[in-house]
C-alpha atoms as a PDB file:
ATOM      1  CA  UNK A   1     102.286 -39.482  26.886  1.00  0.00           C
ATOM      2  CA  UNK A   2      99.730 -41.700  28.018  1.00  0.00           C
ATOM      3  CA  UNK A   3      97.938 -41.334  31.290  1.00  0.00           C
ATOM      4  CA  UNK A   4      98.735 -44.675  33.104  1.00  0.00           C
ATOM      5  CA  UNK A   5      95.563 -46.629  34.479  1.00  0.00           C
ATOM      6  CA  UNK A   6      97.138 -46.301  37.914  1.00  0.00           C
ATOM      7  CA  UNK A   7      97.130 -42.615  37.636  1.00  0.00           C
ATOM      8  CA  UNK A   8      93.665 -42.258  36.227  1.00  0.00           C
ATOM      9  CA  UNK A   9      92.037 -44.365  38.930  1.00  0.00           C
ATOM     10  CA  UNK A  10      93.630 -42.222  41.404  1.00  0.00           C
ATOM     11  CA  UNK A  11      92.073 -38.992  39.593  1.00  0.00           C
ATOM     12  CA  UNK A  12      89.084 -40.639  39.220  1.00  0.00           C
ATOM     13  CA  UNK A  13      88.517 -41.608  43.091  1.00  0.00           C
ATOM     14  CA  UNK A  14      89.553 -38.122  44.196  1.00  0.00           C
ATOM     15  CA  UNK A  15      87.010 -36.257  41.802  1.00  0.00           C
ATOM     16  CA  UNK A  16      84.440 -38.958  43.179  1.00  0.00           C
ATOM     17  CA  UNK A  17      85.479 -38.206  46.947  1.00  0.00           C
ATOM     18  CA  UNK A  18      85.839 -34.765  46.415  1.00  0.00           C
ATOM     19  CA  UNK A  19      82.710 -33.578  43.867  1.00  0.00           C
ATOM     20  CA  UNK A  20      80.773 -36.697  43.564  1.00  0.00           C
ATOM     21  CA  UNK A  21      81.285 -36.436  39.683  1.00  0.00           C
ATOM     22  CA  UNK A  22      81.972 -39.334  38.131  1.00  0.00           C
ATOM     23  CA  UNK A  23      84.585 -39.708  35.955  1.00  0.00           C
ATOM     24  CA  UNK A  24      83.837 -42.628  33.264  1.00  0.00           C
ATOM     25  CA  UNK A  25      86.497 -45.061  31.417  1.00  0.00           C
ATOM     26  CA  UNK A  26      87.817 -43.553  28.602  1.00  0.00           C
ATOM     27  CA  UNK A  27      88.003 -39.888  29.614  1.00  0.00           C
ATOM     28  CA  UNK A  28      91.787 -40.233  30.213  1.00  0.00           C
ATOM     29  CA  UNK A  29      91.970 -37.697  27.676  1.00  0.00           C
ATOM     30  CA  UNK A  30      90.115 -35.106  29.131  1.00  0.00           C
ATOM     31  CA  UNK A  31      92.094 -35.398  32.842  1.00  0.00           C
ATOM     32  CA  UNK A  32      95.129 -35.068  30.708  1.00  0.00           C
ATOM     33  CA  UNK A  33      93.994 -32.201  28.776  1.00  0.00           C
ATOM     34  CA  UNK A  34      92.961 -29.964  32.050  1.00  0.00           C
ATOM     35  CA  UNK A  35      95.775 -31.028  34.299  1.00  0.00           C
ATOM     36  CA  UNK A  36      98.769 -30.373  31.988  1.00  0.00           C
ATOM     37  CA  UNK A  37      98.794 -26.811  32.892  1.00  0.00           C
ATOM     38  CA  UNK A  38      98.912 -27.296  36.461  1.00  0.00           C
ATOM     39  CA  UNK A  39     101.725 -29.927  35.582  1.00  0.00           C
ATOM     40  CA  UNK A  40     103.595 -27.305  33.886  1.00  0.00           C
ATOM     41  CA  UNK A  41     102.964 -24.315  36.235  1.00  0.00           C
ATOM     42  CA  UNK A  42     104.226 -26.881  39.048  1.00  0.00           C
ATOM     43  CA  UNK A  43     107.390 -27.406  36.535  1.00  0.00           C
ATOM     44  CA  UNK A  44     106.300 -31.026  35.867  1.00  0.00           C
ATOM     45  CA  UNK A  45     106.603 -32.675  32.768  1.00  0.00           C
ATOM     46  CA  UNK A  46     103.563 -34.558  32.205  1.00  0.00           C
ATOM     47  CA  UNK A  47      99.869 -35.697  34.217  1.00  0.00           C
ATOM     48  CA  UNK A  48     101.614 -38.496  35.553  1.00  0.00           C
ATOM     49  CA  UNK A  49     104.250 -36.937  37.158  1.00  0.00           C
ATOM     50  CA  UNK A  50     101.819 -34.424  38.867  1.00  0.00           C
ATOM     51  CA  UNK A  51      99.711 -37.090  39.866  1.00  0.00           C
ATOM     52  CA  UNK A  52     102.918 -38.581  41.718  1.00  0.00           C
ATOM     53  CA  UNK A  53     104.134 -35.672  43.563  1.00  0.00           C
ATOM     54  CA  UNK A  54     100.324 -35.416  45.031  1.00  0.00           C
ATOM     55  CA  UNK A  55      99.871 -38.738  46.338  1.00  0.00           C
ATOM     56  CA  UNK A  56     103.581 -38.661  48.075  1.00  0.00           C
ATOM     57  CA  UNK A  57     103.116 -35.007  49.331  1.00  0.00           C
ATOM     58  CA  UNK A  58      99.163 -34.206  49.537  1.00  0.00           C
ATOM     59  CA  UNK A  59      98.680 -30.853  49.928  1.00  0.00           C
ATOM     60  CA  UNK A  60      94.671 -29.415  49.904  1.00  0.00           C
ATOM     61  CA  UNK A  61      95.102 -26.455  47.134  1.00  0.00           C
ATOM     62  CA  UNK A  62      96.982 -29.397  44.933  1.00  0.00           C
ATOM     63  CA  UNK A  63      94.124 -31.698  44.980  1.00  0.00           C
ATOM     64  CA  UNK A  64      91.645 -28.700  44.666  1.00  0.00           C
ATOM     65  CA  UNK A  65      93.192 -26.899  42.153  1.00  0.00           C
ATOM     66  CA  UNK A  66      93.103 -30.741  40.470  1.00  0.00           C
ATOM     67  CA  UNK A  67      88.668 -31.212  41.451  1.00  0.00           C
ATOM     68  CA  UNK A  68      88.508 -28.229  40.388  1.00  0.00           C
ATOM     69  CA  UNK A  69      89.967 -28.409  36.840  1.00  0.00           C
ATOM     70  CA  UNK A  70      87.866 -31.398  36.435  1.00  0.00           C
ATOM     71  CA  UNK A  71      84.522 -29.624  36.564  1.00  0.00           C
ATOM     72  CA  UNK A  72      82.913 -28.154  33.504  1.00  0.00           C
ATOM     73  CA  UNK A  73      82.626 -24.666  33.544  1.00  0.00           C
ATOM     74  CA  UNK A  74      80.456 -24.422  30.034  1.00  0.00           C
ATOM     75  CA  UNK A  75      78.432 -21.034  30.889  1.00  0.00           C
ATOM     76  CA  UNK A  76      76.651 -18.352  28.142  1.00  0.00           C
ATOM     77  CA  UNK A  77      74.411 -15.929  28.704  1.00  0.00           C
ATOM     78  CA  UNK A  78      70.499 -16.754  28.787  1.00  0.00           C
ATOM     79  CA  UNK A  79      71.777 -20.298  27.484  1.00  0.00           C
ATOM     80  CA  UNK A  80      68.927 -22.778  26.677  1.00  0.00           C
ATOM     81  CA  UNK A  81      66.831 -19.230  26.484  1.00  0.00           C
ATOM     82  CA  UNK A  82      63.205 -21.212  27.115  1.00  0.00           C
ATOM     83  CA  UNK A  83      64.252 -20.862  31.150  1.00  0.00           C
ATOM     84  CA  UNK A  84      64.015 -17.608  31.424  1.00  0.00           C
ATOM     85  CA  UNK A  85      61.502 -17.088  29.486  1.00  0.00           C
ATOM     86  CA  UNK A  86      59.332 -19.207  31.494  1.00  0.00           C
ATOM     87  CA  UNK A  87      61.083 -16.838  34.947  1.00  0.00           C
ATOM     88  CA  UNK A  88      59.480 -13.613  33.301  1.00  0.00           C
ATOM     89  CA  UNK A  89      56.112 -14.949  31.804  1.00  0.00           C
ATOM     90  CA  UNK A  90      54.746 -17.348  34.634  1.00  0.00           C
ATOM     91  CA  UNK A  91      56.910 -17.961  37.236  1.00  0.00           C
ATOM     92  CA  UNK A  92      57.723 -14.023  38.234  1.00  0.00           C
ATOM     93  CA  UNK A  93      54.376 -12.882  38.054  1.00  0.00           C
ATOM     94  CA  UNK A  94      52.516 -16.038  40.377  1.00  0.00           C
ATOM     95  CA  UNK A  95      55.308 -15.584  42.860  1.00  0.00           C
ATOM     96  CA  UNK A  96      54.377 -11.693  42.900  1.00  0.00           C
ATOM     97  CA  UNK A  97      50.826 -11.828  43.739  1.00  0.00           C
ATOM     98  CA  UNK A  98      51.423 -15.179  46.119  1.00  0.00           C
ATOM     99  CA  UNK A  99      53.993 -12.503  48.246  1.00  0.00           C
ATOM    100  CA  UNK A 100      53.392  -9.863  50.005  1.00  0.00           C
ATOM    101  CA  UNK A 101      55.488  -6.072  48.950  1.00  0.00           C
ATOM    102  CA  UNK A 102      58.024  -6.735  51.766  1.00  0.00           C
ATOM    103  CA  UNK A 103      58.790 -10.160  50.707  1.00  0.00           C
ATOM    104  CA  UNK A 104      62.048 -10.276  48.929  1.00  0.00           C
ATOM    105  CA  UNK A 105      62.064 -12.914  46.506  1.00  0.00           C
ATOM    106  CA  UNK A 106      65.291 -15.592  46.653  1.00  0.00           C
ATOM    107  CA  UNK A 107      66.587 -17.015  44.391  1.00  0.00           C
ATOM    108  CA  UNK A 108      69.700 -19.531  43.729  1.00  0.00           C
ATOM    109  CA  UNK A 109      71.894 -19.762  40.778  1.00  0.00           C
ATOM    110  CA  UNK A 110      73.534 -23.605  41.574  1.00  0.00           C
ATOM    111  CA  UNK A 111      76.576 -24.296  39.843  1.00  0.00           C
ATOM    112  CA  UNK A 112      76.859 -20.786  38.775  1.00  0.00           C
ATOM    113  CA  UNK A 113      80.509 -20.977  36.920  1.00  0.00           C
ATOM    114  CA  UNK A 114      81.522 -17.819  35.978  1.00  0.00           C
ATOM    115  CA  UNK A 115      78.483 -16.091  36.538  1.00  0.00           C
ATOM    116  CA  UNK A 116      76.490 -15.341  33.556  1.00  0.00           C
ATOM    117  CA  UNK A 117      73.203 -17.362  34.714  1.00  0.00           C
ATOM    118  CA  UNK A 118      73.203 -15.318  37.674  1.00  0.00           C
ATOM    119  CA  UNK A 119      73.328 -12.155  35.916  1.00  0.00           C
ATOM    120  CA  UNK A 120      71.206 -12.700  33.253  1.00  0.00           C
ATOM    121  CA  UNK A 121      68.515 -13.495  36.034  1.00  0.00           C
ATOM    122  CA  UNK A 122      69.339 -10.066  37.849  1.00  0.00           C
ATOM    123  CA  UNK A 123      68.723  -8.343  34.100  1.00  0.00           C
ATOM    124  CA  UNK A 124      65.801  -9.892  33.618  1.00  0.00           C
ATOM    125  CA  UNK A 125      63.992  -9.430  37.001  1.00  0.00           C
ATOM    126  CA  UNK A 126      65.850  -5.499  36.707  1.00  0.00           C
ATOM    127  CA  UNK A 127      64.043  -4.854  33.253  1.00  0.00           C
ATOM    128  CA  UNK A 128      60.804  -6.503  34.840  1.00  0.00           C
ATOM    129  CA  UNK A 129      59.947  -5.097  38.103  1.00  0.00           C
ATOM    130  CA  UNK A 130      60.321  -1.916  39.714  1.00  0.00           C
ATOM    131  CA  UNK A 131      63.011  -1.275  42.543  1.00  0.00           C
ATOM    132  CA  UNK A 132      64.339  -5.249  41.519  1.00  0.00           C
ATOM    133  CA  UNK A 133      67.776  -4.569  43.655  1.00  0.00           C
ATOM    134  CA  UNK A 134      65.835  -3.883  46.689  1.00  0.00           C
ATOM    135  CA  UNK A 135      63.208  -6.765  46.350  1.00  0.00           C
ATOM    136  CA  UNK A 136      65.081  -9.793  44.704  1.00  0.00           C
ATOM    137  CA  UNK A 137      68.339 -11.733  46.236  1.00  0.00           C
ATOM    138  CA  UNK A 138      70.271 -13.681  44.094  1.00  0.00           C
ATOM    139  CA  UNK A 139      72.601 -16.240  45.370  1.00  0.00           C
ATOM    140  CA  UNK A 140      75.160 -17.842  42.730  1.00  0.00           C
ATOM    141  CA  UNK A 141      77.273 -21.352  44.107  1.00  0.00           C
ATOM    142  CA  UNK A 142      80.083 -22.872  42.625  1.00  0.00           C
ATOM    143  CA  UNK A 143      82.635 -25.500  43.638  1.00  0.00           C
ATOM    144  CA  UNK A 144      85.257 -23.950  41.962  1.00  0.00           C
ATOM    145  CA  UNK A 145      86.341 -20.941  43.703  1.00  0.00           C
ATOM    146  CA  UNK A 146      88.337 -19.426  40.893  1.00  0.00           C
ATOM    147  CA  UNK A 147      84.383 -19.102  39.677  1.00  0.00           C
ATOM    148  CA  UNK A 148      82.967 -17.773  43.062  1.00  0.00           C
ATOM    149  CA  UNK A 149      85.840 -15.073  42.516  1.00  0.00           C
ATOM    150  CA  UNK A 150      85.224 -14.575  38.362  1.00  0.00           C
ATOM    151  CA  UNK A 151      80.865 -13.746  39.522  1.00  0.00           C
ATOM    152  CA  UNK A 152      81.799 -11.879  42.735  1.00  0.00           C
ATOM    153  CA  UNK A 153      84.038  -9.207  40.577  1.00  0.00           C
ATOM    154  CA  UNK A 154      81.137  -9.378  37.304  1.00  0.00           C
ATOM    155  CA  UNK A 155      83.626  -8.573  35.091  1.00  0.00           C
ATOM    156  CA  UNK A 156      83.578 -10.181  30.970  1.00  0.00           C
ATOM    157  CA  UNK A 157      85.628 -10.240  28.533  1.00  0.00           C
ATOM    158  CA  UNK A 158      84.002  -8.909  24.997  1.00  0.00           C
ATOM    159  CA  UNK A 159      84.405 -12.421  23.925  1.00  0.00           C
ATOM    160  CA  UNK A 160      82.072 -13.851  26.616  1.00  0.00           C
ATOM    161  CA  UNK A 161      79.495 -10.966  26.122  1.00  0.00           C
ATOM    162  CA  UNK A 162      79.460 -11.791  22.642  1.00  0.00           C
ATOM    163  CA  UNK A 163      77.967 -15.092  23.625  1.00  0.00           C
ATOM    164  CA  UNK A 164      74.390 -14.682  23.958  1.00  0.00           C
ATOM    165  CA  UNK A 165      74.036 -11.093  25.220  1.00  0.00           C
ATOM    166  CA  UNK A 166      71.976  -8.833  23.672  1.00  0.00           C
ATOM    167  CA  UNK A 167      73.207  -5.718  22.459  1.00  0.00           C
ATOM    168  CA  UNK A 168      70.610  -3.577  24.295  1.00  0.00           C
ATOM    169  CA  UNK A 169      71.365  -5.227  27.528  1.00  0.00           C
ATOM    170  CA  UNK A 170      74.985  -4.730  26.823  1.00  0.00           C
ATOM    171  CA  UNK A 171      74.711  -0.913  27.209  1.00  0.00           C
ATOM    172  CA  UNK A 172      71.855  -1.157  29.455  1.00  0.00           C
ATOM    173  CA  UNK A 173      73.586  -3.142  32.368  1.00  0.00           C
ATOM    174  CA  UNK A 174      77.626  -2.927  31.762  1.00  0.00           C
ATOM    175  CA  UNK A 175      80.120  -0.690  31.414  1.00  0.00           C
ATOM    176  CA  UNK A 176      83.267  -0.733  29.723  1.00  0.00           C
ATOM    177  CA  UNK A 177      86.135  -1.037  31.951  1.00  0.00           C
ATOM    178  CA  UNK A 178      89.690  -1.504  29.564  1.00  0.00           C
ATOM    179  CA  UNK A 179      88.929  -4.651  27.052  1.00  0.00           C
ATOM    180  CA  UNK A 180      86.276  -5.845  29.355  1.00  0.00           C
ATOM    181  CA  UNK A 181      83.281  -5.058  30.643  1.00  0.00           C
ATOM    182  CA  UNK A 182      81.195  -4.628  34.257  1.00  0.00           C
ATOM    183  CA  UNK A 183      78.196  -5.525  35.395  1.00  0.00           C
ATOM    184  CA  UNK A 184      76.229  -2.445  36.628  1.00  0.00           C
ATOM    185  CA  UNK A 185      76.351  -1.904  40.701  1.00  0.00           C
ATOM    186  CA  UNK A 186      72.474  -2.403  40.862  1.00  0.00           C
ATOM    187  CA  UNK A 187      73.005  -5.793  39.703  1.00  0.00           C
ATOM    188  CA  UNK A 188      76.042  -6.976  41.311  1.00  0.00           C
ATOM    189  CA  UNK A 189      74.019  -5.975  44.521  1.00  0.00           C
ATOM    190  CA  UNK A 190      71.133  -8.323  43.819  1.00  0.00           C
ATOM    191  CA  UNK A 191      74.403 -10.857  43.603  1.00  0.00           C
ATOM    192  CA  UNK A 192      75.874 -12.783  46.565  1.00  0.00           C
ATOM    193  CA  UNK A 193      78.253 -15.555  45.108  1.00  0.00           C
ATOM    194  CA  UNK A 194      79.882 -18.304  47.749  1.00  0.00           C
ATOM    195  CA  UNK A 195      81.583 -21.522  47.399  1.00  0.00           C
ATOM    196  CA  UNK A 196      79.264 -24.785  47.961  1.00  0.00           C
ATOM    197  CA  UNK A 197      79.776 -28.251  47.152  1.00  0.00           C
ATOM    198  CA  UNK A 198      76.642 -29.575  46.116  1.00  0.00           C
ATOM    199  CA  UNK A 199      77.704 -32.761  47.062  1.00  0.00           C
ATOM    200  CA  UNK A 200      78.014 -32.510  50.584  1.00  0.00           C
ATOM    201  CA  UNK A 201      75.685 -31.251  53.267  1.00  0.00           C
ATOM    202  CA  UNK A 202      74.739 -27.339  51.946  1.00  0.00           C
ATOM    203  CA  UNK A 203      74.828 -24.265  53.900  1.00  0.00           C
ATOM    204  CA  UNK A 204      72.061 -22.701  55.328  1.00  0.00           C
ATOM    205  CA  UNK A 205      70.535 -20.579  52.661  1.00  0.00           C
ATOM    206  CA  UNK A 206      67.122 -19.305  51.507  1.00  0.00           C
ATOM    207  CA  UNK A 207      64.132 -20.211  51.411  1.00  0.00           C
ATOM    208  CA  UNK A 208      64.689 -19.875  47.993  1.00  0.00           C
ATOM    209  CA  UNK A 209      61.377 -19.084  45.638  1.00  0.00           C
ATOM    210  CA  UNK A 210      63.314 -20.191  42.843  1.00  0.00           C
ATOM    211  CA  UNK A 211      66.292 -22.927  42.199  1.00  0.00           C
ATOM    212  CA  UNK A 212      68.383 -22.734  38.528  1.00  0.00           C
ATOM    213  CA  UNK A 213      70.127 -26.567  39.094  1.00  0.00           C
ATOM    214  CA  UNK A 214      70.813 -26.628  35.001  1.00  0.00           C
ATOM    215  CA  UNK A 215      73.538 -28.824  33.678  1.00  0.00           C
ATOM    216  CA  UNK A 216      74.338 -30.236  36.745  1.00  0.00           C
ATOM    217  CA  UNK A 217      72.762 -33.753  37.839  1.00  0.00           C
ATOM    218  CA  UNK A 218      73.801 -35.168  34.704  1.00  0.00           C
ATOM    219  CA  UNK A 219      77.373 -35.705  36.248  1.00  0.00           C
ATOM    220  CA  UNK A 220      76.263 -37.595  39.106  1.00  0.00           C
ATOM    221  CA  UNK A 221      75.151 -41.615  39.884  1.00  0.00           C
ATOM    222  CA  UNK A 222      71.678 -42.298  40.657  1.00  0.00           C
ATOM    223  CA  UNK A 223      71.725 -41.950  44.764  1.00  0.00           C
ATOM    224  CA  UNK A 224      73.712 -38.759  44.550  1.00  0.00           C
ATOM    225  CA  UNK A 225      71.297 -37.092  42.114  1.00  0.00           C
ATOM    226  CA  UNK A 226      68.748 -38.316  45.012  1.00  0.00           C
ATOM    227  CA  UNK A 227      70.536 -36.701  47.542  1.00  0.00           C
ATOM    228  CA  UNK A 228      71.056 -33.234  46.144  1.00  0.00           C
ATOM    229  CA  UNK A 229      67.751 -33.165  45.016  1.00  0.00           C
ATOM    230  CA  UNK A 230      66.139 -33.830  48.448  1.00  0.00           C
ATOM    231  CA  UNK A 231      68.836 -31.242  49.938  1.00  0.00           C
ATOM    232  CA  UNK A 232      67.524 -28.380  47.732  1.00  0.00           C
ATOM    233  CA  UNK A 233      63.917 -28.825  48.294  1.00  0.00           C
ATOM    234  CA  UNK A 234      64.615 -28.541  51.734  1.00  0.00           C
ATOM    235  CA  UNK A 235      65.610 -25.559  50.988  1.00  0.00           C
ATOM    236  CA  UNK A 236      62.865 -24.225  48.645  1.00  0.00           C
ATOM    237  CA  UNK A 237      59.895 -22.305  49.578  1.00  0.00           C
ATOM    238  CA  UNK A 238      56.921 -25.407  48.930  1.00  0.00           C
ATOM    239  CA  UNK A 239      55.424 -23.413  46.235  1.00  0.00           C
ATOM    240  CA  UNK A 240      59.191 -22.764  44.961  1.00  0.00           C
ATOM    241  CA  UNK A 241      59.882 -23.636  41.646  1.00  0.00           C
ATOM    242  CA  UNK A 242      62.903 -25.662  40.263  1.00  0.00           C
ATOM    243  CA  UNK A 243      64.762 -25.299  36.812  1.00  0.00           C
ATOM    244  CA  UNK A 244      66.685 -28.302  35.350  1.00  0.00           C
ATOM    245  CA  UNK A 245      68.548 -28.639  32.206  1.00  0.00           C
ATOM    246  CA  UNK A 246      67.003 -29.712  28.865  1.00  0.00           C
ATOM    247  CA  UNK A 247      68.729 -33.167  29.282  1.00  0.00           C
ATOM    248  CA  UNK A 248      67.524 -33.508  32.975  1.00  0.00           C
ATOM    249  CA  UNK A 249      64.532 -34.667  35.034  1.00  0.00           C
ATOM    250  CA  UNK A 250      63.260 -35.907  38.015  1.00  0.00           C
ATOM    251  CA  UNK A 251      61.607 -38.539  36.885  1.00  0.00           C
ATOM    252  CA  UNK A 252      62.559 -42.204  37.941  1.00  0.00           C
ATOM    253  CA  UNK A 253      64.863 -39.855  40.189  1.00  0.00           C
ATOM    254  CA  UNK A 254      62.817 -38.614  43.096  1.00  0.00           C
ATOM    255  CA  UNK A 255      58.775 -38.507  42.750  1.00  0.00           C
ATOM    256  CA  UNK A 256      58.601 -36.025  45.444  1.00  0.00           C
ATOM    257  CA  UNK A 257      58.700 -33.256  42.453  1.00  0.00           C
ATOM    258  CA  UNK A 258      55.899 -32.784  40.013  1.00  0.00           C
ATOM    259  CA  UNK A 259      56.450 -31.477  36.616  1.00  0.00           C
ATOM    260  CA  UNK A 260      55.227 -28.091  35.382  1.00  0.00           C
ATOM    261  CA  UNK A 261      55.102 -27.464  31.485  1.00  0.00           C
ATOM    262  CA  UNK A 262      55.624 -23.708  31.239  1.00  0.00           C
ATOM    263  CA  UNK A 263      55.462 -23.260  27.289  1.00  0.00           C
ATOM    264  CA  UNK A 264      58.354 -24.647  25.800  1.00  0.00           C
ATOM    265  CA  UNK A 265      60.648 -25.247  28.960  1.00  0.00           C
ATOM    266  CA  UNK A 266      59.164 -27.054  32.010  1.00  0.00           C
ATOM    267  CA  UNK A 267      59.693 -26.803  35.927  1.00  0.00           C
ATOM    268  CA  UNK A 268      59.625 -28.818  38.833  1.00  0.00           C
ATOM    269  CA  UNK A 269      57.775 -27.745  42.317  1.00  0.00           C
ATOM    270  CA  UNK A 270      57.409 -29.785  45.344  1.00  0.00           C
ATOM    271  CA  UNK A 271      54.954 -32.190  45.930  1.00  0.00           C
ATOM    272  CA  UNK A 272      52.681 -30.811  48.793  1.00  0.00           C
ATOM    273  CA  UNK A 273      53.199 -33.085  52.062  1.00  0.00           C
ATOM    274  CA  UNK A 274      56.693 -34.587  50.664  1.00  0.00           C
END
């Protein structure tokens, strides 16, 4: 069955109210494919239907569990690897001599899904630097709170460790638990994951030394990319530095950033005085 426009629009102002995400014309598919199982699980035949019963009876974990559905949730471990490569070679070691040995280093996983960014950070800085889980914080956000919940327990199934993880790690940091395995307790301490809506006013978190925001701006219009990016670096140290995906910049966004080449990946750092 065909999504009717009616019901679309309504999906698509929701998401927009909700998330900020824009939904474009033509994506009917795509709300049809991830809101059919909520359909069914409500015993409804079809989109439509669901989208009915929430507009006469609106009930917050329907039109949640409905945002929520709606936001991509594409994760891997050390995905677009040139990142955290850059963390390890340059960025780790200035931040290091710039702080002091009591200075714990923050740093914010945005957007964090199901929590393999987050982790493969905490591997990285626990292969790197002596006594890591004492001297590194790591907070991972999400919208979705099914997410929050998948990186607070740090559990993966062997199909989502065989994306990306290196073997070595593997036995290094996790430990078989059933058909699935756990993220060592040295790095789920370095890990505090929370719920945050990077569309609306944030929490009050860091400073933060470091910002991953990968993947992320590329779903929003022009004033909200503005908007989250002036609410992060509010919340960045001013010699913090900021990680965008491959397809993203700040560029014609907000000139209060200045781009850092850092090999092959680049960064973005605060303007002093902005």
């Amino acid at each position: 069955m065909t999504l009717a426009t009616t019901s679309f629009d309504w999906v698509r102002d929701l998401v927009r109210r909700e998330s900020a995400i824009v939904l474009q014309p033509g994506k009917e598919y795509l709300v049809e494919a991830r809101l059919l199982p909520i359909a069914r699980q409500m015993g409804l035949p079809d989109v439509g239907k669901l989208v009915e019963t929430v507009r006469s009876r609106p009930n917050p974990d329907d039109t949640r569990r409905i945002v929520e559905a709606l936001t991509t949730n594409e994760t891997s471990w050390f995905r677009d690897g040139d990142p955290f490569t850059a963390l390890t070679s340059t960025v780790l070691p200035e931040l290091l001599a710039a702080r002091g040995p009591a200075d714990r280093l923050q740093i914010w996983s945005a957007a964090c899904s199901s929590g393999q960014e987050a982790y493969t950070i905490a591997m990285l800085l626990e292969d790197a630097m002596p006594h890591a889980a004492s001297r590194v914080s790591i907070t991972a956000t999400d919208l979705s709170r099914e997410m929050v919940e998948r990186t607070r327990a740090g559990r993966f199934s062997q199909l989502e460790v065989n994306r990306g993880l290196p073997a070595p790690m593997l036995v290094r940091h996790f430990t078989r638990v059933g058909n699935e395995w756990e993220v060592a307790p040295a790095l789920r301490r370095m890990v505090t994951a929370s719920e945050c809506n990077l569309a609306t006013p944030l929490p009050r978190m860091g400073p933060f030394d470091v910002v991953y925001l990968r993947n992320v701006l590329i779903y929003f219009d022009l004033p909200t990319k503005q908007t989250i990016l002036r609410r992060v670096r509010e919340l960045m140290r001013p010699d913090g530095w900021l990680f965008l995906g491959a397809a993203e910049t700040t560029l014609g966004v907000d000139d209060s950033w200045e781009r850092v080449v850092l090999g092959r990946s680049s960064a973005y750092r605060p303007v002093k005085g902005s």
